[in-house]
Protein backbone atom coordinates (compact mmCIF):
# COMPACT_ATOMS: atom_id res chain seq x y z
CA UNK A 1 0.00 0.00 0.00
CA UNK A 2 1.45 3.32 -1.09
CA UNK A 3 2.25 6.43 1.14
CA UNK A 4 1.93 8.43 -1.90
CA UNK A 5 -1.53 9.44 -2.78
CA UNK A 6 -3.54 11.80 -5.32
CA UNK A 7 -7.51 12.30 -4.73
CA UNK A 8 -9.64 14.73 -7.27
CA UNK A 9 -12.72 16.31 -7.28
CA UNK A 10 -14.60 18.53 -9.94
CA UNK A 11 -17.26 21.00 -8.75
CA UNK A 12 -19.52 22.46 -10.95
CA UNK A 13 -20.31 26.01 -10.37
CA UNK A 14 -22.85 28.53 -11.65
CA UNK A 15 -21.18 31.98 -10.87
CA UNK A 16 -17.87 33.42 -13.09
CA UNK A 17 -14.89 31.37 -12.58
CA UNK A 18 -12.94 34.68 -12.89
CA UNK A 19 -15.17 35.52 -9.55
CA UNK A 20 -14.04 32.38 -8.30
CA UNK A 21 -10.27 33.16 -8.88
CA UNK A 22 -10.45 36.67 -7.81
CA UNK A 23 -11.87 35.36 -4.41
CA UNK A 24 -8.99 32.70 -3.86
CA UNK A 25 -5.99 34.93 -5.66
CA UNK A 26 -6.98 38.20 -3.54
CA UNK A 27 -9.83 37.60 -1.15
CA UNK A 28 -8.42 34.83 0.41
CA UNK A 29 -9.45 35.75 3.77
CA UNK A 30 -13.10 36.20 2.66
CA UNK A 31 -13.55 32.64 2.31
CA UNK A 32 -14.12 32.12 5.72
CA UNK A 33 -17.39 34.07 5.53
CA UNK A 34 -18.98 31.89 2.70
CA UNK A 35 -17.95 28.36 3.69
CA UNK A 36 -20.22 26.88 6.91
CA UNK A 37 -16.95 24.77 8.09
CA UNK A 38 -14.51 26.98 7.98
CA UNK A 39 -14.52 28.30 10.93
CA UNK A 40 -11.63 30.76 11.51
CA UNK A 41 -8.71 32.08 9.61
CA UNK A 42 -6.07 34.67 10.40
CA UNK A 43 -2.81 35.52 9.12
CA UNK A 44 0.11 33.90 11.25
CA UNK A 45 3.11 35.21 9.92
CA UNK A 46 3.04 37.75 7.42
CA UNK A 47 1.61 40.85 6.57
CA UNK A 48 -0.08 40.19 3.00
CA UNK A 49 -2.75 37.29 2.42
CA UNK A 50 -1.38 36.74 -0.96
CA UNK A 51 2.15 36.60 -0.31
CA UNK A 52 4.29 33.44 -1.21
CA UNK A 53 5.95 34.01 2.76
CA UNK A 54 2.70 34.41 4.46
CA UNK A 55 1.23 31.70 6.74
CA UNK A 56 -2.10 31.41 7.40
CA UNK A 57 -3.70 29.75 10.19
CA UNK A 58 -7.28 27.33 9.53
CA UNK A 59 -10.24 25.85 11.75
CA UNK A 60 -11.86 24.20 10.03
CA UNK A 61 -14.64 20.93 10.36
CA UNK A 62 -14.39 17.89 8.98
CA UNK A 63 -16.47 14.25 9.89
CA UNK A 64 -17.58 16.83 12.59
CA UNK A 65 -14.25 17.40 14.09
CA UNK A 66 -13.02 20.90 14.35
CA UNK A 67 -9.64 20.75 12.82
CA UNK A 68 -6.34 23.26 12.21
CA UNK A 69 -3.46 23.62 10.14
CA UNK A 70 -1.27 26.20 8.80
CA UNK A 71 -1.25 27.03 4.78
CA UNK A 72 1.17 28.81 2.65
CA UNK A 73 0.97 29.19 -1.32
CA UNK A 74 3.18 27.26 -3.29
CA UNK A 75 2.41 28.71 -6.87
CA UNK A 76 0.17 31.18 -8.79
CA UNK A 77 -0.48 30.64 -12.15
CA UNK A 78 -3.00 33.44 -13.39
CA UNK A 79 -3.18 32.52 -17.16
CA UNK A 80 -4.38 28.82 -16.09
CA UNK A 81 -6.78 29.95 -13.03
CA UNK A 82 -4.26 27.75 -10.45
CA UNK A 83 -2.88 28.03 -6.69
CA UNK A 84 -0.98 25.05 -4.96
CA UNK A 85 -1.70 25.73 -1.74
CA UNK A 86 0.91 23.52 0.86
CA UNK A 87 -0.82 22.71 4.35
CA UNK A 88 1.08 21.90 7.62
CA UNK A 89 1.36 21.59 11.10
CA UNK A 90 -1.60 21.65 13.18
CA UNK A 91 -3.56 18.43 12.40
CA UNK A 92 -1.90 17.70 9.31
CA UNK A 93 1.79 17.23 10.34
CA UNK A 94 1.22 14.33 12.88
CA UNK A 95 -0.16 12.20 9.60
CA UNK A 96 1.29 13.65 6.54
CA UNK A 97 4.97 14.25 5.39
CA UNK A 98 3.27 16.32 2.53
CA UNK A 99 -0.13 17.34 2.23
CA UNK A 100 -1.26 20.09 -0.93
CA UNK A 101 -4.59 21.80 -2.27
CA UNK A 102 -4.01 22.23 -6.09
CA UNK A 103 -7.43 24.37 -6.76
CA UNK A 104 -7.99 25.11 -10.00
CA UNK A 105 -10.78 27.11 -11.82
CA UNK A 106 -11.64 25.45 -15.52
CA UNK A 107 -13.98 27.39 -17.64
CA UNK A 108 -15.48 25.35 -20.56
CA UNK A 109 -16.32 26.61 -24.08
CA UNK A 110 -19.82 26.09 -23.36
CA UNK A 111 -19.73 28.64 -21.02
CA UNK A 112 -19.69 26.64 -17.92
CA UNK A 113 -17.38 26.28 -15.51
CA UNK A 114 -16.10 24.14 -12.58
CA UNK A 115 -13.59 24.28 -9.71
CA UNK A 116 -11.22 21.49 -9.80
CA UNK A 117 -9.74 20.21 -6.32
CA UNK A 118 -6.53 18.18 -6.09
CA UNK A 119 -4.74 16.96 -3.04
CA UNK A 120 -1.66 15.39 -2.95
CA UNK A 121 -0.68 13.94 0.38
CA UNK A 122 2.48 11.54 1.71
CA UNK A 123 1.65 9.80 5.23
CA UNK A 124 3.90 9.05 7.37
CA UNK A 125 2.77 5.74 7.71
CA UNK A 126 0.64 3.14 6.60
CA UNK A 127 -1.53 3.50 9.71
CA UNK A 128 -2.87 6.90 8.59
CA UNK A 129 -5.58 6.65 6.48
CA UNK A 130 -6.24 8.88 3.12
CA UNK A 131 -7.74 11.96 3.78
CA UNK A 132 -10.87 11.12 1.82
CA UNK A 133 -12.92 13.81 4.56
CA UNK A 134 -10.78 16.29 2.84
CA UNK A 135 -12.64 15.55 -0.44
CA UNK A 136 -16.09 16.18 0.70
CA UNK A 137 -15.07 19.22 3.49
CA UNK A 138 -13.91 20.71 -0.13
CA UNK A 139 -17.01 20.00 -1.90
CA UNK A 140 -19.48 21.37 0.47
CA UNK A 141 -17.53 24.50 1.47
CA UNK A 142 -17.11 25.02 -2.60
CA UNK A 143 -21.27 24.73 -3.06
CA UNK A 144 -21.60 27.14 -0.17
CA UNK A 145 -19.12 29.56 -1.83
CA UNK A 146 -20.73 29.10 -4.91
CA UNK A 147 -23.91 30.16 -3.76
CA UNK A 148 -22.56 33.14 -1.46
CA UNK A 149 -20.49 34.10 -4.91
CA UNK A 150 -23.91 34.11 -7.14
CA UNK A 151 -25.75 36.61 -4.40
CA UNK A 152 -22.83 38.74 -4.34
């Protein structure tokens, strides 16, 4: 059994996906305030949300446990509507060696769009299990931003 893992999701979503990438490239902190579990977030070290140096600090719920870890940005990629976001510490580090959000907005020709969740994790043993709550705590808090995006 592999340490190494790779889990994907693909939201659909009715409002823009250049509202979508505005909130997560600039807005960051605003995400707290559409998503019903995420609970908290504050900056931890650092002075700009949107700085490759700045740490963030998350509560967050998942399978009804009120989680935390710390999250700094990895890469931008405007053109492609991409952030790699790198989580740590908190209640990640004690189970994970490596544990990543790759989100990434996709707008189709159609004129529909989705948000595309990636995570790619390394546990630090085979005890852990993969963080499948991590797939549907994204899911849920990307409907609820969805819909908080399309009354905005």
């Amino acid at each position: 059994m592999a340490l190494k893992g790779k889990l994907s999701t693909e939201i659909p979503i009715k409002a823009p996906a250049s509202k979508w990438f505005h909130l997560f490239a600039t807005k960051l902190y605003h995400v707290q305030n559409l998503a019903e579990r995420l609970h908290h977030t504050k900056l931890h070290e650092g002075e700009d949300w949107h700085h490759k140096d700045t740490i963030k600090q998350w509560t967050y719920e998942i399978d009804g446990k009120v989680l935390t870890c710390k999250e700094k940005i990895e890469a931008v990629d405007e053109e492609n509507k991409t952030i790699t976001y790198i989580l740590f510490g908190g209640d990640i580090s004690p189970h994970y060696k490596v544990f990543k959000f790759i989100f990434h907005v996709i707008e189709k020709e159609d004129g529909s769009a989705y948000v595309n969740w990636t995570l790619e994790y390394e546990k630090i043993d085979h005890s852990v299990e993969h963080p499948y709550g991590y797939v549907e705590y994204l899911t849920k808090s990307s409907e609820d931003v969805d819909a908080n995006l399309l009354k905005a």
